[in-house]
PDB file of N, CA and C in Angstrom:
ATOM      1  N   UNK A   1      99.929  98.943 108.206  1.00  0.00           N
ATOM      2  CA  UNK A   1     100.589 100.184 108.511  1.00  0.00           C
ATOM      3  C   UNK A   1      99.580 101.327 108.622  1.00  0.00           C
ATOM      4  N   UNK A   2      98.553 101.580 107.956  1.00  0.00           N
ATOM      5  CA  UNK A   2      97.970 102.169 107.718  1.00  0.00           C
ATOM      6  C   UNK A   2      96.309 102.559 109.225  1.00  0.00           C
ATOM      7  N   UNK A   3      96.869 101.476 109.588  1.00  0.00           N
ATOM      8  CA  UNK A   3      96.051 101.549 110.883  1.00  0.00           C
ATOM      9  C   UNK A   3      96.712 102.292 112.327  1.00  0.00           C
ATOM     10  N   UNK A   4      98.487 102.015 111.754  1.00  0.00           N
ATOM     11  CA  UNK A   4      98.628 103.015 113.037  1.00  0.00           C
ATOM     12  C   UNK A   4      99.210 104.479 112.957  1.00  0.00           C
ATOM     13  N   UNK A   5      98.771 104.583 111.667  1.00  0.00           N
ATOM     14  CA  UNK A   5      98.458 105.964 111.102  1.00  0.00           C
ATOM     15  C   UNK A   5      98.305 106.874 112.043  1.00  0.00           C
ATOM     16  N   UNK A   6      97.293 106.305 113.550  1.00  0.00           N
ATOM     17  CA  UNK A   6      96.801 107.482 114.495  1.00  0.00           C
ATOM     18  C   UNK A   6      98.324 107.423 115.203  1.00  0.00           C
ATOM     19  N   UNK A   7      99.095 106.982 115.375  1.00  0.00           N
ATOM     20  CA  UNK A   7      99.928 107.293 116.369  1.00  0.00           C
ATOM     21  C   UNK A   7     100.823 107.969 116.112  1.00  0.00           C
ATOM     22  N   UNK A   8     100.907 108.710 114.477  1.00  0.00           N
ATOM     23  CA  UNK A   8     101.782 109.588 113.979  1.00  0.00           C
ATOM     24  C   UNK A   8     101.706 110.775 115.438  1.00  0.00           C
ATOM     25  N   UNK A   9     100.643 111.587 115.108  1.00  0.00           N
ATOM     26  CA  UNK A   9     100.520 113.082 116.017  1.00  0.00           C
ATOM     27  C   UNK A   9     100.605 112.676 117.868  1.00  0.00           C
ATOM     28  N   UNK A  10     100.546 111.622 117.814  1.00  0.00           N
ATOM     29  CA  UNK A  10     100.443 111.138 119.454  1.00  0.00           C
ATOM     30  C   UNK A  10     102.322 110.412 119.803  1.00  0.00           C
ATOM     31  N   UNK A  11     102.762 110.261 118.872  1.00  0.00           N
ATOM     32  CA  UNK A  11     104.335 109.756 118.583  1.00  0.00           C
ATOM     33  C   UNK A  11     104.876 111.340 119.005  1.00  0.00           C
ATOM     34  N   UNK A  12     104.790 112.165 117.721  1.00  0.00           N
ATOM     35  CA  UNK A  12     105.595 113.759 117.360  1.00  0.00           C
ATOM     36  C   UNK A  12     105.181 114.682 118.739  1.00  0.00           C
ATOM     37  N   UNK A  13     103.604 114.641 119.447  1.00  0.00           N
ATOM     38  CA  UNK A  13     103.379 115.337 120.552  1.00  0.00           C
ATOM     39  C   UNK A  13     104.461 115.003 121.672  1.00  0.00           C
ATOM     40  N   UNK A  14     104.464 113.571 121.840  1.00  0.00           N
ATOM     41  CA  UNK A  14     105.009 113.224 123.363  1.00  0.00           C
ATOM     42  C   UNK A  14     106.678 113.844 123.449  1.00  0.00           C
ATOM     43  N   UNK A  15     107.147 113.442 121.873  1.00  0.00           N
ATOM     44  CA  UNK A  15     108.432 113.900 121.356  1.00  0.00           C
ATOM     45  C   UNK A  15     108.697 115.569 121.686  1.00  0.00           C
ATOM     46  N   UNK A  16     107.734 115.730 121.188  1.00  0.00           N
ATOM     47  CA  UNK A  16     107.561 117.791 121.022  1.00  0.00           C
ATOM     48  C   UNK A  16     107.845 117.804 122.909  1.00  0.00           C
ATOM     49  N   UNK A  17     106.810 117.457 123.232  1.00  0.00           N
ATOM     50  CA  UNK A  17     107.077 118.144 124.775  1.00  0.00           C
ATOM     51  C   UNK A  17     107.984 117.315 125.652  1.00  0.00           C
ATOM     52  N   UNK A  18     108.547 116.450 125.640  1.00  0.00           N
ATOM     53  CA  UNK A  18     109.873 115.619 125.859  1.00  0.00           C
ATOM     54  C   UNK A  18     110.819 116.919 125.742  1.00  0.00           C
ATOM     55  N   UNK A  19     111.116 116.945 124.348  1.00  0.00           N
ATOM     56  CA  UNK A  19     112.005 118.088 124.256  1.00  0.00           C
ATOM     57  C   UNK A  19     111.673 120.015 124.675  1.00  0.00           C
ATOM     58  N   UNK A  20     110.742 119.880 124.852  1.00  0.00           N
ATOM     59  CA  UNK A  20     110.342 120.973 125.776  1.00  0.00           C
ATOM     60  C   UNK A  20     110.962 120.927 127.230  1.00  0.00           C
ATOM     61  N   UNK A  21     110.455 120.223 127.802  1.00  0.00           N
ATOM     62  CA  UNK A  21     111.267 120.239 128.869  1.00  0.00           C
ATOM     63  C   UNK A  21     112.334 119.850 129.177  1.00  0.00           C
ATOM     64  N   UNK A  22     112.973 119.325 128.353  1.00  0.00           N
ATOM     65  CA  UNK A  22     114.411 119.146 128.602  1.00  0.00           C
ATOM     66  C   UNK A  22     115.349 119.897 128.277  1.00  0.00           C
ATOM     67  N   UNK A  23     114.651 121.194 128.003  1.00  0.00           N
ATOM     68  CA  UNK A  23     115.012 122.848 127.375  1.00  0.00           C
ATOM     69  C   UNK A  23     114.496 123.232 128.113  1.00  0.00           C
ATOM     70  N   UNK A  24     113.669 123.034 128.931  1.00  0.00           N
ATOM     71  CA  UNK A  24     113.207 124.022 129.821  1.00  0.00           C
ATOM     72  C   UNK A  24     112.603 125.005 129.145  1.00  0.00           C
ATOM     73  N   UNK A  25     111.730 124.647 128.577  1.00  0.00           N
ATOM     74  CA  UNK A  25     110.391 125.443 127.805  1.00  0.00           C
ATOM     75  C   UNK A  25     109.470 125.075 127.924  1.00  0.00           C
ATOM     76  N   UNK A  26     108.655 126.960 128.526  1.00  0.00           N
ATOM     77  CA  UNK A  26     106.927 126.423 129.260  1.00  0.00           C
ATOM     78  C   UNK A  26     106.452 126.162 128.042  1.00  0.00           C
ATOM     79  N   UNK A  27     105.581 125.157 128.563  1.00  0.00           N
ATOM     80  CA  UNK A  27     104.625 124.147 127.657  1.00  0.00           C
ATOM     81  C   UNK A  27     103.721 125.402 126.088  1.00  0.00           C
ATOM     82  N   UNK A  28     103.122 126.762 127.589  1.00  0.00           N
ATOM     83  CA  UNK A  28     102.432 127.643 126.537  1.00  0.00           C
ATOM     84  C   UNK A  28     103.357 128.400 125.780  1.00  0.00           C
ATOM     85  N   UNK A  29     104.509 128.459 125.367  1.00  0.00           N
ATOM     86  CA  UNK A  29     105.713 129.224 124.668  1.00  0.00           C
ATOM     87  C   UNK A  29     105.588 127.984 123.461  1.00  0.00           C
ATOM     88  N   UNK A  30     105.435 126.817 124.027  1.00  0.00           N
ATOM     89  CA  UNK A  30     105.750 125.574 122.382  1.00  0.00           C
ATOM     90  C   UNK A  30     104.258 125.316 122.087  1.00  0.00           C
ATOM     91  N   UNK A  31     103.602 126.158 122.236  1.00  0.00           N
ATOM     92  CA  UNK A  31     101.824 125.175 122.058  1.00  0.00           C
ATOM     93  C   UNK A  31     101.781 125.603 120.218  1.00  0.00           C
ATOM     94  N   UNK A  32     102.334 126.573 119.623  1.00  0.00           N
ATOM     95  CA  UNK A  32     102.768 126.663 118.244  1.00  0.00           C
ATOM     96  C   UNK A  32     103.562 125.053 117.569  1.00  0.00           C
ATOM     97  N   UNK A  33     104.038 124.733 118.129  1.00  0.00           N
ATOM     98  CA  UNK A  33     104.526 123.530 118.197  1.00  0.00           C
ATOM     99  C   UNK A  33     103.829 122.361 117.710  1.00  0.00           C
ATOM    100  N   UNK A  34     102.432 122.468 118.852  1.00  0.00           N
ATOM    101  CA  UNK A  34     101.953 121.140 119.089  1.00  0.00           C
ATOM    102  C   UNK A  34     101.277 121.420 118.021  1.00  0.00           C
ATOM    103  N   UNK A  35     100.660 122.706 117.314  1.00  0.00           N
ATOM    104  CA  UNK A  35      99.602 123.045 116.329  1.00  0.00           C
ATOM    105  C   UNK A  35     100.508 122.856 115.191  1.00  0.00           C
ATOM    106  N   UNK A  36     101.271 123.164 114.498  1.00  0.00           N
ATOM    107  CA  UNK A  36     101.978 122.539 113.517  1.00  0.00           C
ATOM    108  C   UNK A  36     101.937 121.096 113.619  1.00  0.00           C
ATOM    109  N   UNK A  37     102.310 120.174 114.146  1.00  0.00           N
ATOM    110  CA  UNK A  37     102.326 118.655 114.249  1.00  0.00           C
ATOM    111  C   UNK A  37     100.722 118.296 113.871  1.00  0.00           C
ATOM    112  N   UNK A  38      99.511 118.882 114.831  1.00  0.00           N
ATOM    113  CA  UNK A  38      98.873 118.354 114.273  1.00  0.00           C
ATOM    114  C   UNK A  38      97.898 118.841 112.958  1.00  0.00           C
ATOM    115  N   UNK A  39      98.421 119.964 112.604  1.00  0.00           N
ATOM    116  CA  UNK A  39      98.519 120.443 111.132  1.00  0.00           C
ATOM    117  C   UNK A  39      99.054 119.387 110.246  1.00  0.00           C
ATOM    118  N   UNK A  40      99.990 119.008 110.300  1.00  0.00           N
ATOM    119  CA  UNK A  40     100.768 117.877 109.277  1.00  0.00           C
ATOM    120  C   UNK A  40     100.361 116.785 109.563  1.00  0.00           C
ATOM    121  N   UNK A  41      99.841 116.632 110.728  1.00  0.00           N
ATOM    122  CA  UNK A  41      99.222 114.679 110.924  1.00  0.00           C
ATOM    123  C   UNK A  41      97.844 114.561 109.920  1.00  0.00           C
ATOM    124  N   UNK A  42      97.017 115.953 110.124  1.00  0.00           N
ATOM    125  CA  UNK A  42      95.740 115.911 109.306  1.00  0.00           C
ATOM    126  C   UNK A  42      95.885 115.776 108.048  1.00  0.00           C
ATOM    127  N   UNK A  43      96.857 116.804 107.491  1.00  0.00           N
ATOM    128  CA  UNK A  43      97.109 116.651 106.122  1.00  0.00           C
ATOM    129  C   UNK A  43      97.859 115.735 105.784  1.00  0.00           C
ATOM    130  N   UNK A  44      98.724 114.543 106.544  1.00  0.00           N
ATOM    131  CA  UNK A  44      99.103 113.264 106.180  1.00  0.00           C
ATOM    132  C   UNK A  44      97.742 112.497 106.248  1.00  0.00           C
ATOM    133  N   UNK A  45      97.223 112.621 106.887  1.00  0.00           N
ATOM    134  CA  UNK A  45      95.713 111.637 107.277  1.00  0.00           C
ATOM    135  C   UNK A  45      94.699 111.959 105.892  1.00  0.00           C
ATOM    136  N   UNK A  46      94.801 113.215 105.214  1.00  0.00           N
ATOM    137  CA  UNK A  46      93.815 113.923 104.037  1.00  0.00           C
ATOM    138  C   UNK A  46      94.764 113.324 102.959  1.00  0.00           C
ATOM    139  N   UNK A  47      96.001 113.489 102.962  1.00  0.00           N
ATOM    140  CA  UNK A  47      96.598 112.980 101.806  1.00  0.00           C
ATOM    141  C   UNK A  47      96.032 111.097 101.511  1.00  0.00           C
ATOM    142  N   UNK A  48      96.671 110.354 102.828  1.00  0.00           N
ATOM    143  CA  UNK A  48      96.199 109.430 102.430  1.00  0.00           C
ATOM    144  C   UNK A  48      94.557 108.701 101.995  1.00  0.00           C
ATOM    145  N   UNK A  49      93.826 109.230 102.824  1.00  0.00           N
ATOM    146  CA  UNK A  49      92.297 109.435 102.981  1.00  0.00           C
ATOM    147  C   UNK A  49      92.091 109.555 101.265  1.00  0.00           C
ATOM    148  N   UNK A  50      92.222 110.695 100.738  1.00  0.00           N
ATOM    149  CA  UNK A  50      92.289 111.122  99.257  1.00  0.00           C
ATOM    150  C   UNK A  50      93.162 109.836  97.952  1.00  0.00           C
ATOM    151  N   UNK A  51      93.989 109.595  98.835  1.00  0.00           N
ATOM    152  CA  UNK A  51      94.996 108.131  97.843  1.00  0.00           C
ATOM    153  C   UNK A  51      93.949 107.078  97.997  1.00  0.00           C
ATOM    154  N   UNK A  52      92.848 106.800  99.053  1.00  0.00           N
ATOM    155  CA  UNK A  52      92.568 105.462  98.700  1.00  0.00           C
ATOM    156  C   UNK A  52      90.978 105.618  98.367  1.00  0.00           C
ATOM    157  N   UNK A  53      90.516 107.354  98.333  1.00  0.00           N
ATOM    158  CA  UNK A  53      89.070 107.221  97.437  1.00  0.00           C
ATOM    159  C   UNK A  53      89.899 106.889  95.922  1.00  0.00           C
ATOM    160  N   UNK A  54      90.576 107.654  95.475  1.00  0.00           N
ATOM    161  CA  UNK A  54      91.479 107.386  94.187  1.00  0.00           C
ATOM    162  C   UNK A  54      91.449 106.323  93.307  1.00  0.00           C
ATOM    163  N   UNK A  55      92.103 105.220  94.261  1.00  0.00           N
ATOM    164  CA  UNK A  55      92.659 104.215  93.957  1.00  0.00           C
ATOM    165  C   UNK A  55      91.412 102.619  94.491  1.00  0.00           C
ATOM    166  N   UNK A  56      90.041 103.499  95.020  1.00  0.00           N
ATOM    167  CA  UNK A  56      89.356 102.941  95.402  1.00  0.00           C
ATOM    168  C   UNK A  56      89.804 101.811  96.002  1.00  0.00           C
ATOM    169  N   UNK A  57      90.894 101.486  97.144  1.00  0.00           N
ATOM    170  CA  UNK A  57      91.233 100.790  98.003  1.00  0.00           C
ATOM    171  C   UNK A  57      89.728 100.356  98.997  1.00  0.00           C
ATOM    172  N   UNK A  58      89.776  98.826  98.919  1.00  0.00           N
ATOM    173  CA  UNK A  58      89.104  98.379  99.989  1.00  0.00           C
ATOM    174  C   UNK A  58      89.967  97.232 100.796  1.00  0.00           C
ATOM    175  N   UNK A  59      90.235  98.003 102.066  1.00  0.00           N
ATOM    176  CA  UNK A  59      91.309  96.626 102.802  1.00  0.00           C
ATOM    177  C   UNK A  59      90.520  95.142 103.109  1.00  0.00           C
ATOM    178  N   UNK A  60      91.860  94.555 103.073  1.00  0.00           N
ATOM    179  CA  UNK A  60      91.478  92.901 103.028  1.00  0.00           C
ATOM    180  C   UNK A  60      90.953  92.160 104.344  1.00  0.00           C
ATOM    181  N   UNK A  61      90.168  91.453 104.469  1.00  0.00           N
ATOM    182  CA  UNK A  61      90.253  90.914 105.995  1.00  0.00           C
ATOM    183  C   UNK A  61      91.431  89.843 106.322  1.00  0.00           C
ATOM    184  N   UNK A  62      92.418  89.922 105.941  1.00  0.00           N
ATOM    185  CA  UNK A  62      93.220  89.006 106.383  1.00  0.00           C
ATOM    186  C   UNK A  62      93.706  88.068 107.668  1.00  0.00           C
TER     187      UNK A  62
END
């Protein structure tokens, strides 16, 4: 799970401007938008980043 971690902010973007235009809202009116999302993807990415110096996680080669 933890590997497709990157597709959080690339999931919520396509979503964000999906619903932009289907409101009919210029792209530069929601770009507040896109900067919040990837505000919260980093700090989901720092939160976890921080859980596995912690817990000194080393993943498995399975």
């Amino acid at each position: 799970m933890f590997r497709l971690l990157f597709l959080l902010p690339i999931i919520l973007c396509a979503g964000w401007y999906l619903f932009l235009r289907h409101n009919g809202v210029p792209i530069k009116q929601g770009k507040k938008g896109f900067m919040y999302i990837l505000v919260l993807s980093a700090f989901v990415l720092g939160f976890f980043v921080l859980m596995m110096q912690i817990t000194e996680y080393a993943p498995s080669n399975l």
